[in-house]
N, C-alpha and C. Protein backbone atom coordinates (compact mmCIF):
# COMPACT_ATOMS: atom_id res chain seq x y z
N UNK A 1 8.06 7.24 -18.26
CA UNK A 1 8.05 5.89 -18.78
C UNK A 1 7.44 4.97 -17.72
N UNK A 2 6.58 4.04 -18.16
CA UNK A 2 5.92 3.18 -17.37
C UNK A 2 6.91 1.82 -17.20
N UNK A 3 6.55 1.45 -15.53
CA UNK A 3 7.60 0.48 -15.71
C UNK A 3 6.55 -1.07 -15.17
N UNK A 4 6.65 -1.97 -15.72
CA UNK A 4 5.42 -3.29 -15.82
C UNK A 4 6.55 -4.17 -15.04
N UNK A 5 5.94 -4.43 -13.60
CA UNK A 5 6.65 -5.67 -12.88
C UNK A 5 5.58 -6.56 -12.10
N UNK A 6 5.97 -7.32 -11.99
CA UNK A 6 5.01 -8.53 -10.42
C UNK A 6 5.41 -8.11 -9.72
N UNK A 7 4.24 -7.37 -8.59
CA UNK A 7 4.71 -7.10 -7.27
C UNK A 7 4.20 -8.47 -6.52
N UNK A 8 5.40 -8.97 -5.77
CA UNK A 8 4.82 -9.82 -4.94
C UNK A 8 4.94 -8.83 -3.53
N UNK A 9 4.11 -9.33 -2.54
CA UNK A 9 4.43 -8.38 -1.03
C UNK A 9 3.28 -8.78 0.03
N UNK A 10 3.71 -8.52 1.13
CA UNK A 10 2.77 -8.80 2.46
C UNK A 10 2.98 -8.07 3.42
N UNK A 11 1.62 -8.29 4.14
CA UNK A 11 1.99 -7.13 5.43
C UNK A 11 1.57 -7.64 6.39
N UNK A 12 2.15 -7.64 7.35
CA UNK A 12 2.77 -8.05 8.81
C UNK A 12 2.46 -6.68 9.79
N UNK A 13 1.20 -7.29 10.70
CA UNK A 13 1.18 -5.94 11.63
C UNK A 13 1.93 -5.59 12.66
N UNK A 14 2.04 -4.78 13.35
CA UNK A 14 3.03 -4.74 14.62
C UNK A 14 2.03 -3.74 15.30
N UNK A 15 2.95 -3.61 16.64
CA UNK A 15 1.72 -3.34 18.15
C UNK A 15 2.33 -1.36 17.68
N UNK A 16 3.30 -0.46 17.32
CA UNK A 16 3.91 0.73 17.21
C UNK A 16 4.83 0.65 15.81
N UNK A 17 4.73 1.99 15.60
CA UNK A 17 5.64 2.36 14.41
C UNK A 17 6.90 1.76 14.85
N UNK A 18 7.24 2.10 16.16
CA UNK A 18 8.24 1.67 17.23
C UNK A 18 8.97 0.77 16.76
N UNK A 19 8.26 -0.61 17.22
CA UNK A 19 8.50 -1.77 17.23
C UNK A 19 8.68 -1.81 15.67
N UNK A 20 8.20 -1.71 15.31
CA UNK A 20 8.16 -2.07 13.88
C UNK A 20 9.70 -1.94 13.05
N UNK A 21 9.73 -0.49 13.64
CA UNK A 21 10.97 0.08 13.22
C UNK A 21 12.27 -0.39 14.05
N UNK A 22 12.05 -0.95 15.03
CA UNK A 22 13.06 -1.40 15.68
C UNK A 22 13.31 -2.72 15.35
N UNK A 23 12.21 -3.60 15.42
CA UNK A 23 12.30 -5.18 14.14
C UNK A 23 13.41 -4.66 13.26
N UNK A 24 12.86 -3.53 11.92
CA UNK A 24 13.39 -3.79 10.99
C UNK A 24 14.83 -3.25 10.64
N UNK A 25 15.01 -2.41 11.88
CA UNK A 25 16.77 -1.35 11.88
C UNK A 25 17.36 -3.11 13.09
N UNK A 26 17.00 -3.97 13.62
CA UNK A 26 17.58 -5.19 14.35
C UNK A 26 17.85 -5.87 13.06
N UNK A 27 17.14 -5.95 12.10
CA UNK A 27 17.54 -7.05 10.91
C UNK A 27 18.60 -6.75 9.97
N UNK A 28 18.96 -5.19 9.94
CA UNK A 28 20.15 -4.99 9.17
C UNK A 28 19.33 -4.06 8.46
N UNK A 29 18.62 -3.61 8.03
CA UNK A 29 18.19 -2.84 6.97
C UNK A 29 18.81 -1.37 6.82
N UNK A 30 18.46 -0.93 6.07
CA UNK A 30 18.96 0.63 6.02
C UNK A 30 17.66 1.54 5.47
N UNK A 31 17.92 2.42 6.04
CA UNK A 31 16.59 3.56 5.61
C UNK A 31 16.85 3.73 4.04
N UNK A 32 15.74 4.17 3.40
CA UNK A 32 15.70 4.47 1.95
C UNK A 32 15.17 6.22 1.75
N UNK A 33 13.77 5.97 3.09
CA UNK A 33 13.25 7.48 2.21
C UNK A 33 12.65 7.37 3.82
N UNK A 34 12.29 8.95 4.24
CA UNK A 34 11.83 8.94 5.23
C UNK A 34 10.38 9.01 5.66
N UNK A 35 10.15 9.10 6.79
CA UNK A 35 8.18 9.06 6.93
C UNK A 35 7.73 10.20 6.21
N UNK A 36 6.62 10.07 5.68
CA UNK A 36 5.98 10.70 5.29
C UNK A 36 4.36 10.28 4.89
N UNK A 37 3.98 11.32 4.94
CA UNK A 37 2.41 11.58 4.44
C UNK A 37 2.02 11.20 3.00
N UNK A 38 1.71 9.82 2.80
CA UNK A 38 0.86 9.37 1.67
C UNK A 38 -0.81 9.38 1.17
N UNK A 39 -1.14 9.86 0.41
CA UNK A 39 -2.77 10.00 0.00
C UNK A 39 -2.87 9.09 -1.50
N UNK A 40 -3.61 7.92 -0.92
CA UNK A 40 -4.20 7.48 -2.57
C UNK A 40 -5.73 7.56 -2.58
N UNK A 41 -5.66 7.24 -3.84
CA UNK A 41 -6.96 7.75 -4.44
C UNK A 41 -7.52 6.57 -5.45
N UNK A 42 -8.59 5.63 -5.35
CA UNK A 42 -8.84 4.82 -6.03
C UNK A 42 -9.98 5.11 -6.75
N UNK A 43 -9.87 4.89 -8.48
CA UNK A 43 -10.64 5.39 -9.30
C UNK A 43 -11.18 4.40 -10.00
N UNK A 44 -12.50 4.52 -10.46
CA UNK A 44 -13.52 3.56 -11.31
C UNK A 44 -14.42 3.97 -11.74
N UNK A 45 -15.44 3.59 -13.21
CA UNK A 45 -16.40 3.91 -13.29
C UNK A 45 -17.67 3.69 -12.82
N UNK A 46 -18.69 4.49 -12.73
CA UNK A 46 -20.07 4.20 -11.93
C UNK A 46 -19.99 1.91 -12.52
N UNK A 47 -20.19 1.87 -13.62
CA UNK A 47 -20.07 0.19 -13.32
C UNK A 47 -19.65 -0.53 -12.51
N UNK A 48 -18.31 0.27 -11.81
CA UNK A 48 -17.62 -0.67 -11.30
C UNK A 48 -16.68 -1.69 -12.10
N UNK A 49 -16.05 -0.84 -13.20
CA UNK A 49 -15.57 -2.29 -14.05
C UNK A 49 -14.40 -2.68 -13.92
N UNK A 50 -13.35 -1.94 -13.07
CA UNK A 50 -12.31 -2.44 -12.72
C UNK A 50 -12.24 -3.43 -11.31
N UNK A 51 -12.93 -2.84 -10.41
CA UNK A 51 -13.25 -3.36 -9.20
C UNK A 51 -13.65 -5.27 -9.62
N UNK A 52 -14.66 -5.07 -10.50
CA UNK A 52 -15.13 -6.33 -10.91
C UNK A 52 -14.14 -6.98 -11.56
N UNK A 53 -12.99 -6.61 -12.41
CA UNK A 53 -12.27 -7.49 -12.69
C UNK A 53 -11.23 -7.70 -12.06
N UNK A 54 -11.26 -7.32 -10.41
CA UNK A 54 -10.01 -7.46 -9.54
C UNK A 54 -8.71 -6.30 -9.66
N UNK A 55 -9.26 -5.22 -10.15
CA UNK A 55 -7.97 -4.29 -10.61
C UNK A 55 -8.15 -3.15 -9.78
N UNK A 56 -6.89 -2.08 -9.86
CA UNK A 56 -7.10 -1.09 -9.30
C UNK A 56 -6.06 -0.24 -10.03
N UNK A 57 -7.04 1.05 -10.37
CA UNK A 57 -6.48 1.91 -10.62
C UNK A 57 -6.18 3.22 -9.44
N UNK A 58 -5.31 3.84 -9.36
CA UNK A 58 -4.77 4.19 -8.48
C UNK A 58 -3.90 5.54 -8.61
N UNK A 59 -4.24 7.12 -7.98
CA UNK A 59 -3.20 8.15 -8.17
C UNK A 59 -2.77 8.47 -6.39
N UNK A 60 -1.40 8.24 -6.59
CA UNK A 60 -0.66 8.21 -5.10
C UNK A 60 -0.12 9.79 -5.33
N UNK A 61 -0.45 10.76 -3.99
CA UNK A 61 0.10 11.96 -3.82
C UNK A 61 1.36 11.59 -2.37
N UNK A 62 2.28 12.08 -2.72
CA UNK A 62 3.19 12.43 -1.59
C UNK A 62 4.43 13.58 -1.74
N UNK A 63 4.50 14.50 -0.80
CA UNK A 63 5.56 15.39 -0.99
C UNK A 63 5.42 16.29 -2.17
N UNK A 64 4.04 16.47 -2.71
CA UNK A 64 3.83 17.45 -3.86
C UNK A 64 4.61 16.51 -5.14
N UNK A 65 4.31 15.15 -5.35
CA UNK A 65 4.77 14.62 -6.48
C UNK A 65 3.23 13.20 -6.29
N UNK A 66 3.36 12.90 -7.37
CA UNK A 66 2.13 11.70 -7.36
C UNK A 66 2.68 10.92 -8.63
N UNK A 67 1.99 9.87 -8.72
CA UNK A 67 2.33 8.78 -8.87
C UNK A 67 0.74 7.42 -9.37
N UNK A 68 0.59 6.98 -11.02
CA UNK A 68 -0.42 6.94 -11.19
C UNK A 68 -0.15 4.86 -11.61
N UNK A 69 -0.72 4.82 -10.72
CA UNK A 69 -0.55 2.78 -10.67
C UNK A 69 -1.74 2.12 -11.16
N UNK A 70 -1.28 1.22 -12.31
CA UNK A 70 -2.14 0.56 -12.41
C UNK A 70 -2.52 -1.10 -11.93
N UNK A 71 -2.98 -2.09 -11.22
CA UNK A 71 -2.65 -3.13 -10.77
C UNK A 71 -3.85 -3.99 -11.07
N UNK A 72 -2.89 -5.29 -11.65
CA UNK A 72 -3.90 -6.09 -12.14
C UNK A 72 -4.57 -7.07 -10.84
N UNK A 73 -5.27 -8.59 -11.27
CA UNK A 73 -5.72 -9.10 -10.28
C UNK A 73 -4.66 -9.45 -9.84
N UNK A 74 -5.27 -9.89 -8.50
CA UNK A 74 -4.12 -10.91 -7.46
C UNK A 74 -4.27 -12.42 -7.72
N UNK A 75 -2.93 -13.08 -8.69
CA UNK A 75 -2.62 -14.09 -9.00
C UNK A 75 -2.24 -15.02 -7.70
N UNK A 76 -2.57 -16.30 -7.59
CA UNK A 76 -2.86 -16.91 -6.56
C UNK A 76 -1.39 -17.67 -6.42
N UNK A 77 -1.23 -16.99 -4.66
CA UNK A 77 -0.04 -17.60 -4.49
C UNK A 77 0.67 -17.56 -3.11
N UNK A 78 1.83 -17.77 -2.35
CA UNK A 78 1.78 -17.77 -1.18
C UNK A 78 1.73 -16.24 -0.30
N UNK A 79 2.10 -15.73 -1.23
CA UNK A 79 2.04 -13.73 -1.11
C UNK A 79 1.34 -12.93 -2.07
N UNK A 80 0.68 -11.98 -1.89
CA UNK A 80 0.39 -11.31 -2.77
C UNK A 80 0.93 -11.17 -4.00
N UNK A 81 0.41 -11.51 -5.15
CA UNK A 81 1.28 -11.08 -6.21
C UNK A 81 0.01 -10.81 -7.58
N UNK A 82 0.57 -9.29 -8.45
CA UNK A 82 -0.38 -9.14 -8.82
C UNK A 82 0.66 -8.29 -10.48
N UNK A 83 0.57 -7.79 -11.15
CA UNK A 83 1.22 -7.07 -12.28
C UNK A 83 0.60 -5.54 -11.59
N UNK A 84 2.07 -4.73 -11.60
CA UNK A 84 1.77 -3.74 -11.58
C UNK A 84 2.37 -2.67 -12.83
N UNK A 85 1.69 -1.77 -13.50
CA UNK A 85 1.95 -0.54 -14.31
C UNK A 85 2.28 0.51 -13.42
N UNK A 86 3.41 1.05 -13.15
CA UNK A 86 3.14 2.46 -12.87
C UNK A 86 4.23 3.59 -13.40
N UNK A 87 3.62 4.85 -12.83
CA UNK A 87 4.62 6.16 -13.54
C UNK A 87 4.42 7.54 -12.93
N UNK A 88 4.97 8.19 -13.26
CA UNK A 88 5.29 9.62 -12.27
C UNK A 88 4.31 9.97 -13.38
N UNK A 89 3.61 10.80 -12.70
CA UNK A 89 2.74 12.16 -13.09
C UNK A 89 3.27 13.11 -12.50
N UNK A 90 2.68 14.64 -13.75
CA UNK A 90 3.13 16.03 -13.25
C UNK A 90 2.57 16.41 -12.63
N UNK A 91 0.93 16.69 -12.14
CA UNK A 91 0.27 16.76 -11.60
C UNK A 91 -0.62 15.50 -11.11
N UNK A 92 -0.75 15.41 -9.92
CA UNK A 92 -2.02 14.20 -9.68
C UNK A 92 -3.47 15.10 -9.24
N UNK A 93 -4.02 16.23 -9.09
CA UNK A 93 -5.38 16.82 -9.34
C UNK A 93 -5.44 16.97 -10.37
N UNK A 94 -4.69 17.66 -11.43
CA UNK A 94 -5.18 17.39 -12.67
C UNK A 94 -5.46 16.18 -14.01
N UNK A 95 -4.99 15.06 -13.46
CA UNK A 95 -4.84 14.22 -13.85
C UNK A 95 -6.11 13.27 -13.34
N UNK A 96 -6.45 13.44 -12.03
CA UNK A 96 -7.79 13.33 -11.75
C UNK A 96 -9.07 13.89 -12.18
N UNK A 97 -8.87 14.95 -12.52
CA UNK A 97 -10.00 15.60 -13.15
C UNK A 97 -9.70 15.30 -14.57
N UNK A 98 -9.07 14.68 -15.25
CA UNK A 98 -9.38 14.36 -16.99
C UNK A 98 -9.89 13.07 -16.16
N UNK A 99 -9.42 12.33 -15.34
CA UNK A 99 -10.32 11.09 -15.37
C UNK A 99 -11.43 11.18 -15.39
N UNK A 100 -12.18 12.29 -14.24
CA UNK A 100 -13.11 12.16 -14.03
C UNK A 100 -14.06 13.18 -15.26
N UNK A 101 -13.19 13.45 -16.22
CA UNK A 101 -13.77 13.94 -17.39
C UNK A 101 -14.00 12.48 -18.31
N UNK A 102 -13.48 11.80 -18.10
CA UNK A 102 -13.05 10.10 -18.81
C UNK A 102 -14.62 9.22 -18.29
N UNK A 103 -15.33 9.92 -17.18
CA UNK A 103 -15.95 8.91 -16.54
C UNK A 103 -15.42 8.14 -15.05
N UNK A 104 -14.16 8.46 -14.92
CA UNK A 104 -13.78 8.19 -13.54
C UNK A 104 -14.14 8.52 -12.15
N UNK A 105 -14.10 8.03 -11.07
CA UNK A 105 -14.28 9.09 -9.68
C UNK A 105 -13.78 8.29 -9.09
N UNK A 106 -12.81 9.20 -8.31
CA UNK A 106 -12.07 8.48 -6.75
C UNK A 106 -13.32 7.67 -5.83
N UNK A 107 -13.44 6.77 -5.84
CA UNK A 107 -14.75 5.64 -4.56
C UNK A 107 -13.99 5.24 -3.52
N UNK A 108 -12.33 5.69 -3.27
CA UNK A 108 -11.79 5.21 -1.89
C UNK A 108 -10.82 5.94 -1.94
N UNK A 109 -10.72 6.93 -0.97
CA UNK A 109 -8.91 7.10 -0.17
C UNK A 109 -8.87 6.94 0.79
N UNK A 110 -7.32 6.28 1.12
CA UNK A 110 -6.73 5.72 2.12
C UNK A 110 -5.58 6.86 2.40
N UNK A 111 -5.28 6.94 3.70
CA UNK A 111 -3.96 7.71 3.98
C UNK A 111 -2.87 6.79 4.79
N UNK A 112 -1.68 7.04 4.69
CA UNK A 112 -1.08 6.60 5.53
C UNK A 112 0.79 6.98 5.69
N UNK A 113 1.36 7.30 6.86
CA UNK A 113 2.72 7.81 7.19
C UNK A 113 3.36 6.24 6.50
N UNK A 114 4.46 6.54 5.65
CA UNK A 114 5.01 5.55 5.50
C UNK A 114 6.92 5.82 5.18
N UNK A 115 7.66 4.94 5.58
CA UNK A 115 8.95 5.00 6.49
C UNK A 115 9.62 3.86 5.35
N UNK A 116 10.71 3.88 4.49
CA UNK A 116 11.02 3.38 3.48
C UNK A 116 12.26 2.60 3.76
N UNK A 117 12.94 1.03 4.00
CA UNK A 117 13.98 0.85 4.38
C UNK A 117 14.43 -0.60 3.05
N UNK A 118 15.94 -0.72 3.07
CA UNK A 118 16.26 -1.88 2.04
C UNK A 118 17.03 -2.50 3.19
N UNK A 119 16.25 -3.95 2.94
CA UNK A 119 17.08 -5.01 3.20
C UNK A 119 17.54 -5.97 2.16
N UNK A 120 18.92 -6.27 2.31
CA UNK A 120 19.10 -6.99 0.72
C UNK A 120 18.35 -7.12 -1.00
N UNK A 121 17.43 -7.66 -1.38
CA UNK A 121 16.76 -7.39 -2.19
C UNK A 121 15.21 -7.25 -1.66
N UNK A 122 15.17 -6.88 -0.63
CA UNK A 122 13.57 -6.89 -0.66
C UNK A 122 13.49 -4.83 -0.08
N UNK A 123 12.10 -4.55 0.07
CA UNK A 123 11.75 -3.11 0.17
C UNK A 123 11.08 -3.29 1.41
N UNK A 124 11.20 -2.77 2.62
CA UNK A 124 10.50 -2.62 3.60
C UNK A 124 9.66 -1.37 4.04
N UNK A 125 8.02 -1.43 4.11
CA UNK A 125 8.15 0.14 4.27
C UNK A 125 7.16 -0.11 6.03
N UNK A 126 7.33 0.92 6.48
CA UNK A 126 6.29 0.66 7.80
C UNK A 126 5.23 1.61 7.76
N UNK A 127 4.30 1.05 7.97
CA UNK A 127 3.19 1.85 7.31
C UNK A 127 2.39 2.69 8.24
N UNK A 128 1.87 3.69 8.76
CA UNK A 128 1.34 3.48 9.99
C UNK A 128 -0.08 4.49 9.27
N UNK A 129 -1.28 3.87 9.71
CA UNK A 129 -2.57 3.62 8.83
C UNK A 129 -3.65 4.17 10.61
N UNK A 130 -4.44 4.70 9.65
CA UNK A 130 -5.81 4.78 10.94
C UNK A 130 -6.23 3.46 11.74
N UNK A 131 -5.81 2.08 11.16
CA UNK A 131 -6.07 0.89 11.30
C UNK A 131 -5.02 0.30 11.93
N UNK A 132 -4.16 0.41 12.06
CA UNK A 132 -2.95 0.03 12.49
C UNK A 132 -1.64 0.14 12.20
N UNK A 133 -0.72 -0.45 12.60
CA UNK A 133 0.78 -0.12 11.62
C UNK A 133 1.14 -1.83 11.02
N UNK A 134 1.12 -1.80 10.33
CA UNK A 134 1.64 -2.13 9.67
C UNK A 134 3.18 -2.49 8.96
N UNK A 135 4.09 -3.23 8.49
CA UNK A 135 5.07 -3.43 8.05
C UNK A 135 4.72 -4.27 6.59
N UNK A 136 5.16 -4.06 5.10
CA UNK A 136 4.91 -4.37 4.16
C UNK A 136 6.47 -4.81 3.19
N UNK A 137 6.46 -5.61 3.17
CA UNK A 137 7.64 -6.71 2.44
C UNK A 137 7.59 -6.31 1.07
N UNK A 138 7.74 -6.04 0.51
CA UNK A 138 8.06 -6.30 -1.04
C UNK A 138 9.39 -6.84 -2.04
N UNK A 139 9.04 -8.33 -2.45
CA UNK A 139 10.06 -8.38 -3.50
C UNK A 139 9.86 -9.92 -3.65
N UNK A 140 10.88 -10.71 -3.99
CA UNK A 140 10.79 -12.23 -4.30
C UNK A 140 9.69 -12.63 -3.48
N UNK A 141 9.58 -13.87 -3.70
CA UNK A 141 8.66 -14.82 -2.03
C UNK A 141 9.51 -14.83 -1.32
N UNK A 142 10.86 -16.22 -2.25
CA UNK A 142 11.60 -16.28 -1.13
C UNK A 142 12.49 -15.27 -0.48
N UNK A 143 12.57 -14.28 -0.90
CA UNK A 143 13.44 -12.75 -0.31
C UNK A 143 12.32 -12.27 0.49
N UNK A 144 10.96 -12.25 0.59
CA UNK A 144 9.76 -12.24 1.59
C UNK A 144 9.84 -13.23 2.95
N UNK A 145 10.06 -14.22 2.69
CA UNK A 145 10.18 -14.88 3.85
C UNK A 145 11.30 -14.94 4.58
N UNK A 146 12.35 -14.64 4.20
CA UNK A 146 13.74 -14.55 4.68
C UNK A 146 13.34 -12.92 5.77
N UNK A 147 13.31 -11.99 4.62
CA UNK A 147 12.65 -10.68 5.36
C UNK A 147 11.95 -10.92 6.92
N UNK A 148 10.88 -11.23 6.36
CA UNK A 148 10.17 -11.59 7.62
C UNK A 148 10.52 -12.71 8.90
N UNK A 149 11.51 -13.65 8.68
CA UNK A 149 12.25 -14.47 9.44
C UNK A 149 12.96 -13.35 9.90
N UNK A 150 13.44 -12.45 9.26
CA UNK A 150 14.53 -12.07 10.01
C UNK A 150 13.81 -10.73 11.41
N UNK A 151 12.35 -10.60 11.01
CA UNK A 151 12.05 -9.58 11.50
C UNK A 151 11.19 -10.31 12.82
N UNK A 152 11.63 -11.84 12.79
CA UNK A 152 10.78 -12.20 13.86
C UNK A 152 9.67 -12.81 13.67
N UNK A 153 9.14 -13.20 12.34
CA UNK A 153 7.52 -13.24 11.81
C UNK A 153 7.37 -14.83 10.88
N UNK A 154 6.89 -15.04 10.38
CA UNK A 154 6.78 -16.00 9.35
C UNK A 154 5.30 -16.22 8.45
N UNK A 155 4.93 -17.39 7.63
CA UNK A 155 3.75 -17.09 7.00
C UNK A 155 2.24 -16.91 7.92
N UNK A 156 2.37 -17.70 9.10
CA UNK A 156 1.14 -17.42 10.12
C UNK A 156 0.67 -15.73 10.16
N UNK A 157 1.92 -14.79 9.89
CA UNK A 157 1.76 -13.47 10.45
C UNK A 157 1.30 -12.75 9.12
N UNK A 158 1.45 -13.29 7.90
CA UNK A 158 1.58 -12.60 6.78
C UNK A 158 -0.34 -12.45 6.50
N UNK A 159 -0.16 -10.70 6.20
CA UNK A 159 -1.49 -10.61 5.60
C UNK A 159 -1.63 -10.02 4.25
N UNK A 160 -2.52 -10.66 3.54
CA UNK A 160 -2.43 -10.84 1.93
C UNK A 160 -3.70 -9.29 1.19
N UNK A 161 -4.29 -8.98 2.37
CA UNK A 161 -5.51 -7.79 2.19
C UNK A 161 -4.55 -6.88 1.83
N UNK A 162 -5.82 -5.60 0.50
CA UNK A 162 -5.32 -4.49 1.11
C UNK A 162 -5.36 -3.78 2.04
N UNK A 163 -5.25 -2.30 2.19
CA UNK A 163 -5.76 -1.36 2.89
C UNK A 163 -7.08 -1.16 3.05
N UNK A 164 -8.01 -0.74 1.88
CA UNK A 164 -8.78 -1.33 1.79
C UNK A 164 -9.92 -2.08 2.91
N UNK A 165 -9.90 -3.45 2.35
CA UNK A 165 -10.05 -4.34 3.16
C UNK A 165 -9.83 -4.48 4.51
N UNK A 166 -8.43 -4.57 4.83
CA UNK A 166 -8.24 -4.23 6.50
C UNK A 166 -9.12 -2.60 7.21
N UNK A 167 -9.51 -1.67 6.12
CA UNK A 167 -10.00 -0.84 6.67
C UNK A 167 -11.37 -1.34 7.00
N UNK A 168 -12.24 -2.11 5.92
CA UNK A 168 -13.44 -2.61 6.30
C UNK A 168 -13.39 -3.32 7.36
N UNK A 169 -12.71 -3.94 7.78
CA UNK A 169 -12.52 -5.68 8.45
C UNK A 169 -12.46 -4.52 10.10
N UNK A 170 -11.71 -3.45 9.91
CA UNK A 170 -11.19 -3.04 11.66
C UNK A 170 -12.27 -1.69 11.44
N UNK A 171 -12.69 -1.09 10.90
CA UNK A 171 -13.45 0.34 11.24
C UNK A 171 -14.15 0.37 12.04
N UNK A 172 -15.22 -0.62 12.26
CA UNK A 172 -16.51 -0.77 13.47
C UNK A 172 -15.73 -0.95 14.94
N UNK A 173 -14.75 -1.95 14.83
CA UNK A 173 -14.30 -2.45 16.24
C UNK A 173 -13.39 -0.95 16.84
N UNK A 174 -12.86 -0.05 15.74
CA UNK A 174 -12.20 0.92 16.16
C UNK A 174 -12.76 2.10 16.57
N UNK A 175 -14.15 2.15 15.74
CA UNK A 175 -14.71 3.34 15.89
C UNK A 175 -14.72 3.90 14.88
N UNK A 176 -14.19 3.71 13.87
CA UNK A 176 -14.02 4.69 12.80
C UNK A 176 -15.58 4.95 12.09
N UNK A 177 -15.46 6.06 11.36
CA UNK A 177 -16.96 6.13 10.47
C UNK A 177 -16.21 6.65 9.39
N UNK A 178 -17.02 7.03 8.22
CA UNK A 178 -17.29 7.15 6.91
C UNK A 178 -16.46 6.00 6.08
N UNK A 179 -16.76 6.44 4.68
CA UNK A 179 -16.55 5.87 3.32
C UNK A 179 -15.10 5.67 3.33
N UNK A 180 -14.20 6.32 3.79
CA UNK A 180 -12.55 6.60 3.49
C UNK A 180 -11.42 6.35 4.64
N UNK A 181 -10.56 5.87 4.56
CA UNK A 181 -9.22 5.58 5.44
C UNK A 181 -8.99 6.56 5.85
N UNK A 182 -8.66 7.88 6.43
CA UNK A 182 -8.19 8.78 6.30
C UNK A 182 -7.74 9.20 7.81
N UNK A 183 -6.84 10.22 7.92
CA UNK A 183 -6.96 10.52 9.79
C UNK A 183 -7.63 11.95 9.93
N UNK A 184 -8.50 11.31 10.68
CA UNK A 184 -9.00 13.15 12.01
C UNK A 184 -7.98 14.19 11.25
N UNK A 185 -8.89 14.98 10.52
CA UNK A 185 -8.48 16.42 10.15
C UNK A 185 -8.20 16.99 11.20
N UNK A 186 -7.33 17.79 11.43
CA UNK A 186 -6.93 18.81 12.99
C UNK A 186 -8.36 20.04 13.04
């Protein structure tokens, strides 16, 4: 069953997973789910027609389960906030390949370790990305800014990009090359 909510959310970088994690176990939070290895996969047709209307379609692999999101534009506001669709899939390769029987093809993956904690009503996850680490708020505004007050931060710190984006914005200064987020295969 698909479940249709407004995600509002922001992300707040930090210098280590470390820190990050030590911010957010100082604010009271409690772990939810532990680190792990995330792979998404962003899909569109050669047009480009989701991209162009601000959307993203999206199949998230983690732990041999995936996860297929759909997200509308980003409605203008002090945090990210955008409508999201999403739902468990049985497979996410096969589910990719009817897309790309549909006309679809993955044009971006991103990877990233991510560390799952609840503070009162908001979702904290710490993200840690080829680009940096990251910390990502999700829930009310004002349960966003409280969050982030409590983690030390406020709206100066809040960044409204995706992954994505922050991957374009830092790849050159880091060194990184190709098309995709991803880390150094061993």
């Amino acid at each position: 069953m698909a479940a249709t909510t407004i995600e509002r959310e922001v992300k707040i970088p930090f210098a280590s997973a470390e820190d990050a994690r030590a911010a957010i176990l100082a604010a009271g939070a409690s772990p939810l789910h532990g680190r792990r290895l995330q792979e998404d996969c962003l899909l569109d047709d050669e047009n480009e027609t989701l991209r162009r209307r601000r959307c993203v379609l999206r199949v998230r692999t983690e732990a041999g389960k995936s996860r297929l999101t759909f997200k509308g534009p980003v409605q203008p506001a002090a945090v990210k906030t955008r409508e999201e669709l999403e739902t468990m899939v049985g497979d996410g390769t096969v589910l990719q390949g009817v897309f790309e029987e549909l006309g679809l093809h993955v044009w971006f993956r991103y990877q990233k370790y991510r560390e799952e904690f609840a503070l009162e009503d908001v979702v904290l996850t710490v993200d840690e990305t080829p680009v940096g680490v990251f910390v990502e708020i999700e829930g009310s505004e004002r349960s966003i800014a409280t969050a982030a007050q409590a983690l030390g931060r406020g709206p100066d710190d809040y960044l409204l990009d995706s992954y994505r984006s922050l991957y374009l914005k830092r790849r050159e200064a880091l060194g990184l090359e190709g098309p995709d987020m991803v880390f150094d295969e061993p």
